[in-house]
Structure formats: structure tokens, C-alpha cells
N, C-alpha and C. Protein backbone atom coordinates (compact mmCIF):
# COMPACT_ATOMS: atom_id res chain seq x y z
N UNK A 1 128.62 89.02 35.02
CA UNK A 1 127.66 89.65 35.92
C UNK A 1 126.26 89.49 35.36
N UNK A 2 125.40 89.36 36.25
CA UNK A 2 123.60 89.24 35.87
C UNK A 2 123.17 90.23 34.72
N UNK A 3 123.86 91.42 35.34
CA UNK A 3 122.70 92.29 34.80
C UNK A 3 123.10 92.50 32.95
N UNK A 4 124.30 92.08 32.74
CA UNK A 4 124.21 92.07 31.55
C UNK A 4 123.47 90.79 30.71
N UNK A 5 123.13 89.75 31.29
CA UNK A 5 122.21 88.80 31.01
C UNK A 5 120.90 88.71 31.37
N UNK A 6 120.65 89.39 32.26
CA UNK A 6 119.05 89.77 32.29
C UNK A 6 118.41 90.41 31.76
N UNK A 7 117.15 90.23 30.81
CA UNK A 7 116.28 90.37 30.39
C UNK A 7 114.90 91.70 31.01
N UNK A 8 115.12 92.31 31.07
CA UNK A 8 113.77 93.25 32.31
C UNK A 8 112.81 93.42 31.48
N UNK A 9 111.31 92.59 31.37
CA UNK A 9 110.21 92.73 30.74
C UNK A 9 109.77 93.97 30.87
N UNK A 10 109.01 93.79 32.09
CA UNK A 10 108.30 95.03 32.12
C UNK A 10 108.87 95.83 33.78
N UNK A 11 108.62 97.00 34.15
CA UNK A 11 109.52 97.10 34.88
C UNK A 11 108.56 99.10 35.15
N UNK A 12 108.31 99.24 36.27
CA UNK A 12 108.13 100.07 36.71
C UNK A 12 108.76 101.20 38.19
N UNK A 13 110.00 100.54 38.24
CA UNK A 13 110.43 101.05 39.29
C UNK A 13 112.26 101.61 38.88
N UNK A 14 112.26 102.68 39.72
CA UNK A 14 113.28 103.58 39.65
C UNK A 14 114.53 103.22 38.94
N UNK A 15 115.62 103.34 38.40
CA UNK A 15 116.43 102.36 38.11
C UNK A 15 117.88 101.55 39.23
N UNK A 16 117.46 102.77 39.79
CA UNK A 16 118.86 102.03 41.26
C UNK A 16 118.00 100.74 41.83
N UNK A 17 116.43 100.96 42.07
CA UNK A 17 115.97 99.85 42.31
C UNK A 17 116.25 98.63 41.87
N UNK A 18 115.94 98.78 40.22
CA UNK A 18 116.21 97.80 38.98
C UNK A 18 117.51 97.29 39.27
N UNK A 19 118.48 98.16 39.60
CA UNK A 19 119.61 97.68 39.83
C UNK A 19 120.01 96.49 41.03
N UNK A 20 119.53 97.15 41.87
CA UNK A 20 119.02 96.29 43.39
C UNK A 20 119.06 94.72 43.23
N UNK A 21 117.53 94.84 42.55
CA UNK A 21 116.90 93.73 42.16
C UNK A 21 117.44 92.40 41.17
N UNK A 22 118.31 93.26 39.83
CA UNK A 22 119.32 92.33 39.79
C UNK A 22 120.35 91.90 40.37
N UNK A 23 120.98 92.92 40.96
CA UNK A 23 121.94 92.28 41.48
C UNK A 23 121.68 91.49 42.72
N UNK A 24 121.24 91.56 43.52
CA UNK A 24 120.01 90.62 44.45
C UNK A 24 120.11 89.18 44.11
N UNK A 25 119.08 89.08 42.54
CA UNK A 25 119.26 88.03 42.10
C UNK A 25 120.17 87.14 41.80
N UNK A 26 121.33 87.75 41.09
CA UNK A 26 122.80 87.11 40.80
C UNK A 26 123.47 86.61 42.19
N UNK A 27 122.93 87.60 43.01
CA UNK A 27 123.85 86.90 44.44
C UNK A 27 123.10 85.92 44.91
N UNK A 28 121.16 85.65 44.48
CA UNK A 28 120.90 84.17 44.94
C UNK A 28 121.46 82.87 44.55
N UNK A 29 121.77 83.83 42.79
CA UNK A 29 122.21 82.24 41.83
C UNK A 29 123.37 81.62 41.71
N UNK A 30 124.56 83.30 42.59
CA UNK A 30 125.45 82.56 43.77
C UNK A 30 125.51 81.66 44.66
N UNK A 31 124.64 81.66 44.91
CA UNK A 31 124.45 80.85 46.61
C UNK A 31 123.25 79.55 46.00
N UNK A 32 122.16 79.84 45.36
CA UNK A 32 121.25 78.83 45.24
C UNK A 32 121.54 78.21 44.08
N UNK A 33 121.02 76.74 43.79
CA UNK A 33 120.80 76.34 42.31
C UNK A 33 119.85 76.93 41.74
N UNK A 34 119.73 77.20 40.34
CA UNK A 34 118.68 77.57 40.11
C UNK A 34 117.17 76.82 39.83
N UNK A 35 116.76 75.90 40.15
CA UNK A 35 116.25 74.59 39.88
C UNK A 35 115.68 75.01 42.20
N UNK A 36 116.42 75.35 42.74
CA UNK A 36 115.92 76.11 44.03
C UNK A 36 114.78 77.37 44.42
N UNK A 37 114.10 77.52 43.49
CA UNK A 37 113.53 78.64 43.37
C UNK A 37 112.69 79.25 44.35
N UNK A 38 111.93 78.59 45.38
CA UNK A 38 111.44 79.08 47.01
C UNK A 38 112.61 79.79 47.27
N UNK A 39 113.91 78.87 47.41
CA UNK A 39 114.63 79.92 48.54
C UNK A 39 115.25 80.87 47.60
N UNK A 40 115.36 81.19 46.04
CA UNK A 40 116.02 82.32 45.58
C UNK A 40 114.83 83.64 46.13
N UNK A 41 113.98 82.95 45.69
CA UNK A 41 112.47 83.93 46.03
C UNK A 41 112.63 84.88 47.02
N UNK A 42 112.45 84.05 48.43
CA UNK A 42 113.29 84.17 49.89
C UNK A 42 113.73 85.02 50.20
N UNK A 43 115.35 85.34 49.76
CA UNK A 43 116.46 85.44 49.51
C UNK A 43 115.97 86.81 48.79
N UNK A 44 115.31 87.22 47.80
CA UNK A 44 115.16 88.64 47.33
C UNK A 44 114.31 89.25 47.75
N UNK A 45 113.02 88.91 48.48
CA UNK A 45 112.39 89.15 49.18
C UNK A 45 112.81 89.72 50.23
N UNK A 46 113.12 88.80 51.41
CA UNK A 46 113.77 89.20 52.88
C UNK A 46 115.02 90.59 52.47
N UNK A 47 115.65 90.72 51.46
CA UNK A 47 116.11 91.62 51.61
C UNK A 47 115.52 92.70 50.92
N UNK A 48 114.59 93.07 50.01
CA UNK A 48 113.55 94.41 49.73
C UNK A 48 112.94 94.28 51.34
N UNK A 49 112.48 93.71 51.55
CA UNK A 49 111.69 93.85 52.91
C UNK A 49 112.55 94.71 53.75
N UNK A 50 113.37 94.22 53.86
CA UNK A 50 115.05 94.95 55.19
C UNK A 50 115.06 96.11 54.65
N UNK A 51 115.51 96.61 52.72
CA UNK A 51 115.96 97.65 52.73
C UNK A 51 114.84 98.33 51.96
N UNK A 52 113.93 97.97 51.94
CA UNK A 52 112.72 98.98 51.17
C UNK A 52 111.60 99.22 52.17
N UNK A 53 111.47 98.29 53.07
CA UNK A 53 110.18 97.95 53.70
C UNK A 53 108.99 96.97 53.52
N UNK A 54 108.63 96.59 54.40
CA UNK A 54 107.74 95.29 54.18
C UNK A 54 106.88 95.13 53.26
N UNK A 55 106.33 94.37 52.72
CA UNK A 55 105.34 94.17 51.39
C UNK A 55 105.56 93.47 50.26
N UNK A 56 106.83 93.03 50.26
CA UNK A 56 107.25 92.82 49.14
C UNK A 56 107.12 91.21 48.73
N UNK A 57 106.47 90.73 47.58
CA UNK A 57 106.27 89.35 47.22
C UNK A 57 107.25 89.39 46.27
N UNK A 58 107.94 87.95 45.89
CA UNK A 58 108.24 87.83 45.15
C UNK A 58 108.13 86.44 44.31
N UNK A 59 108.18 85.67 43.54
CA UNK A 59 107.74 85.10 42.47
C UNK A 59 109.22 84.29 41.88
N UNK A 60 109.59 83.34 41.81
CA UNK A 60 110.73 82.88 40.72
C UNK A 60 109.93 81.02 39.98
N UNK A 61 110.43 81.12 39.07
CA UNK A 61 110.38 79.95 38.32
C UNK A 61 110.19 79.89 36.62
N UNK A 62 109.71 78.85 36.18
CA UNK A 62 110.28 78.52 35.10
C UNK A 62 108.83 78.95 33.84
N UNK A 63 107.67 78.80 34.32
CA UNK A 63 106.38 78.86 34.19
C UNK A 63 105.48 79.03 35.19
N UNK A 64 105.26 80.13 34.81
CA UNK A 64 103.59 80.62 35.67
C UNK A 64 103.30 82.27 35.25
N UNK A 65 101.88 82.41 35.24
CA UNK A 65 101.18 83.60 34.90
C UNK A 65 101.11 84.50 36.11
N UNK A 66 101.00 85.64 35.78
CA UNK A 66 100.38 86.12 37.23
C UNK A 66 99.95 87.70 37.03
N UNK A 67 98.71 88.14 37.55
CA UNK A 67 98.00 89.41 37.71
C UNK A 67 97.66 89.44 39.07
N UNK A 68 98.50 91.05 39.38
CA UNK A 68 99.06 91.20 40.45
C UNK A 68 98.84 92.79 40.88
N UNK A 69 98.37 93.37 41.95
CA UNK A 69 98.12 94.63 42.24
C UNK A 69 99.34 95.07 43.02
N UNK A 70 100.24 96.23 42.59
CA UNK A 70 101.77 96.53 43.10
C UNK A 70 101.45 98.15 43.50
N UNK A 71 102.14 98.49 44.43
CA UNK A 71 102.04 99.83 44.38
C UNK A 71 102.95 100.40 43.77
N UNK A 72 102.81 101.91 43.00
CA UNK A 72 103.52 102.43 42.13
C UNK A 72 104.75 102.52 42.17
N UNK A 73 105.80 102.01 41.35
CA UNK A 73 107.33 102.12 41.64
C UNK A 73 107.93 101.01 42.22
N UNK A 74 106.97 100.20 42.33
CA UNK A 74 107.33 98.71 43.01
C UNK A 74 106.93 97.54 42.26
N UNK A 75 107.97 97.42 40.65
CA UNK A 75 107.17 96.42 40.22
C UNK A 75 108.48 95.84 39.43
N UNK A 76 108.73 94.59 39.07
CA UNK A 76 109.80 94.87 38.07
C UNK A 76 109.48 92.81 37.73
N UNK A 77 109.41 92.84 36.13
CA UNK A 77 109.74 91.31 36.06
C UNK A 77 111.08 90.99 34.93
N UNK A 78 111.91 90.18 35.35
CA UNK A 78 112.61 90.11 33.95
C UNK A 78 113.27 88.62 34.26
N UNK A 79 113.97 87.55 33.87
CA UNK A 79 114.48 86.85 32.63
C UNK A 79 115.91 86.39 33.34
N UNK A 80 116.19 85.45 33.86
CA UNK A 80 117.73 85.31 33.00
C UNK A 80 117.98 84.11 32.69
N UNK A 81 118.11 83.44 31.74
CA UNK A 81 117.53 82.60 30.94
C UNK A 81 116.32 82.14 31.09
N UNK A 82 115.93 81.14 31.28
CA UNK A 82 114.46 80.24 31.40
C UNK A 82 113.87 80.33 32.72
N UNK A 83 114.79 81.37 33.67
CA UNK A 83 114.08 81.60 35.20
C UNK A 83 113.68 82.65 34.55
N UNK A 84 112.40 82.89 35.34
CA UNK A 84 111.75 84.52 35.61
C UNK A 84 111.61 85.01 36.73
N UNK A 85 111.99 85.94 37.16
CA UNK A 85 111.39 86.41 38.39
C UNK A 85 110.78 87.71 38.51
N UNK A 86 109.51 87.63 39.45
CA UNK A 86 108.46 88.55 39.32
C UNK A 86 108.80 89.41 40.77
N UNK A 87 108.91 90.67 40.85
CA UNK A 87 109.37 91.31 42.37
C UNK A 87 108.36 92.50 42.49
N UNK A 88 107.38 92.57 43.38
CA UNK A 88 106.68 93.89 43.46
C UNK A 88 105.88 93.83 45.02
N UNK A 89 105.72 95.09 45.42
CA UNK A 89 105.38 95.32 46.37
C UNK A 89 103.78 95.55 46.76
N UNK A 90 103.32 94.72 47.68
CA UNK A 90 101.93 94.79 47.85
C UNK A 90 101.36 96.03 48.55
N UNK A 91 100.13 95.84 49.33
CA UNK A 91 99.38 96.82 50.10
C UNK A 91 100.16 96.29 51.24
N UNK A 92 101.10 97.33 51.88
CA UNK A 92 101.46 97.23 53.31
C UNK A 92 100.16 96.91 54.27
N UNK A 93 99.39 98.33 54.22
CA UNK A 93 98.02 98.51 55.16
C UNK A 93 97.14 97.87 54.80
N UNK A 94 96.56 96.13 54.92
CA UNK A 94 95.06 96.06 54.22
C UNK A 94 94.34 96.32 54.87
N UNK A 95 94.41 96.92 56.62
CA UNK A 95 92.98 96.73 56.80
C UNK A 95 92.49 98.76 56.46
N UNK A 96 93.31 99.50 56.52
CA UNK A 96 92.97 100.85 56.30
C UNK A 96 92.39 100.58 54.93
N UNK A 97 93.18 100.02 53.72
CA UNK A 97 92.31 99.54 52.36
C UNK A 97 91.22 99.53 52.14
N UNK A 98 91.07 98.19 53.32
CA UNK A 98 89.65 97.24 53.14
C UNK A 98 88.26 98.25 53.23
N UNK A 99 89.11 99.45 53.58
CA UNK A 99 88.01 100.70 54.05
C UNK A 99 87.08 100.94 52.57
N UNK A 100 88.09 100.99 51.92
CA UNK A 100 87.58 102.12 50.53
C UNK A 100 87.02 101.31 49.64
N UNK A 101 86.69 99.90 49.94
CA UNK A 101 85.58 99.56 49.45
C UNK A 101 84.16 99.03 49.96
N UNK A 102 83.05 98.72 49.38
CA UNK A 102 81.75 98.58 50.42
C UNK A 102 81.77 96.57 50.38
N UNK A 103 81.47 96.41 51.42
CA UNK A 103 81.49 95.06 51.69
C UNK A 103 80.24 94.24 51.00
N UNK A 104 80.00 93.38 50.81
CA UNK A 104 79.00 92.40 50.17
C UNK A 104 77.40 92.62 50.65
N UNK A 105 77.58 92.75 52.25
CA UNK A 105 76.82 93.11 53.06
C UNK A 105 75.81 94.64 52.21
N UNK A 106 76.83 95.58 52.15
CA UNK A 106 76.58 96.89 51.94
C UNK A 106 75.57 97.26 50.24
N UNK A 107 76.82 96.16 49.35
CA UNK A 107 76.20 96.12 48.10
C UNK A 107 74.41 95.18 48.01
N UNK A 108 74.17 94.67 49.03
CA UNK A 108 72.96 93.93 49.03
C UNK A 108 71.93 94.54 49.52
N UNK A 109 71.90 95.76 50.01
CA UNK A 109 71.28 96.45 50.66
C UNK A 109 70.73 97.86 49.71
């Protein structure tokens, strides 16, 4: 099973989540190669989306960086071997957001 081979770096969300999320994964690397990494992505995505609610990006591959704004409890990266995958949830609402800051316009003035 995954989760005894996965790795969880850093990880801010509940642990049934955590749980979720691996096991999620193990059922892509069921179905996908891992060398497939769009559609494992996909594949864990479309389902946080279904059972958490929309927002959710997710991230797989072998190399890459990433700084990323998640809302609280929605964040988790970890490992299983030389894949990584990054899972966290964005700003559902941007345009209510886009409120709470002053536009370019505003700061020039």
C-alpha cells in the first residue's frame, strides 16, 4: 500500500485528508504509469474537487519548485519515490479577493 511508502514533507491538512490524498494517489499509480504525470495530477484533482470542493490544484512530477498561496488546511506535499506530488487548494472566490487589495491605478494616485 502507498501510504506506507510515502514520504509527507510538509503537510498542513487534517489527517483523514492526508489520508485521502494518499490513497488517491496509489489508486492513480494503479491506473497510470508513473512517467504519466498530467493525468495522475487529473485524477487527484477531479476528485478533491468532487469531494472537497472546487479549488483544488494539483502538481505531480519528478522536478520542479513551487510557491504557492493555499488556504488553511488545504495543503499537503509528499514523495513516493522520485515522484512528488504537490495538492492544495486555491482561492475559490477571486473576484470577492481581488477586493482587499488596491489596484495599480489606486497605488499611483
Amino acid at each position: 500500500m502507498l501510504e506506507g511508502k510515502a514520504i509527507v514533507g510538509e503537510t498542513d491538512m487534517l489527517h483523514t485528508m492526508q489520508k485521502a490524498a494518499l490513497h488517491l494517489a496509489a489508486k492513480a499509480l494503479d491506473i497510470f504509469e508513473a512517467t504519466e504525470s498530467t493525468d495522475i495530477a487529473q485524477f487527484i484533482k477531479k476528485d478533491f474537487d468532487r469531494v472537497y470542493g472546487p479549488g483544488w490544484q494539483c502538481v505531480v512530477g519528478t522536478d520542479f519548485s513551487s510557491c504557492v498561496t493555499h488556504c488553511h488546511g488545504c495543503f499537503i506535499h509528499f514523495c513516493v519515490g522520485s515522484l512528488a506530488i504537490l495538492l492544495f487548494r486555491g482561492a475559490v472566490n477571486q473576484a470577492k479577493e481581488a477586493n482587499l487589495f488596491p489596484t495599480f491605478e489606486a497605488l499611483d494616485a
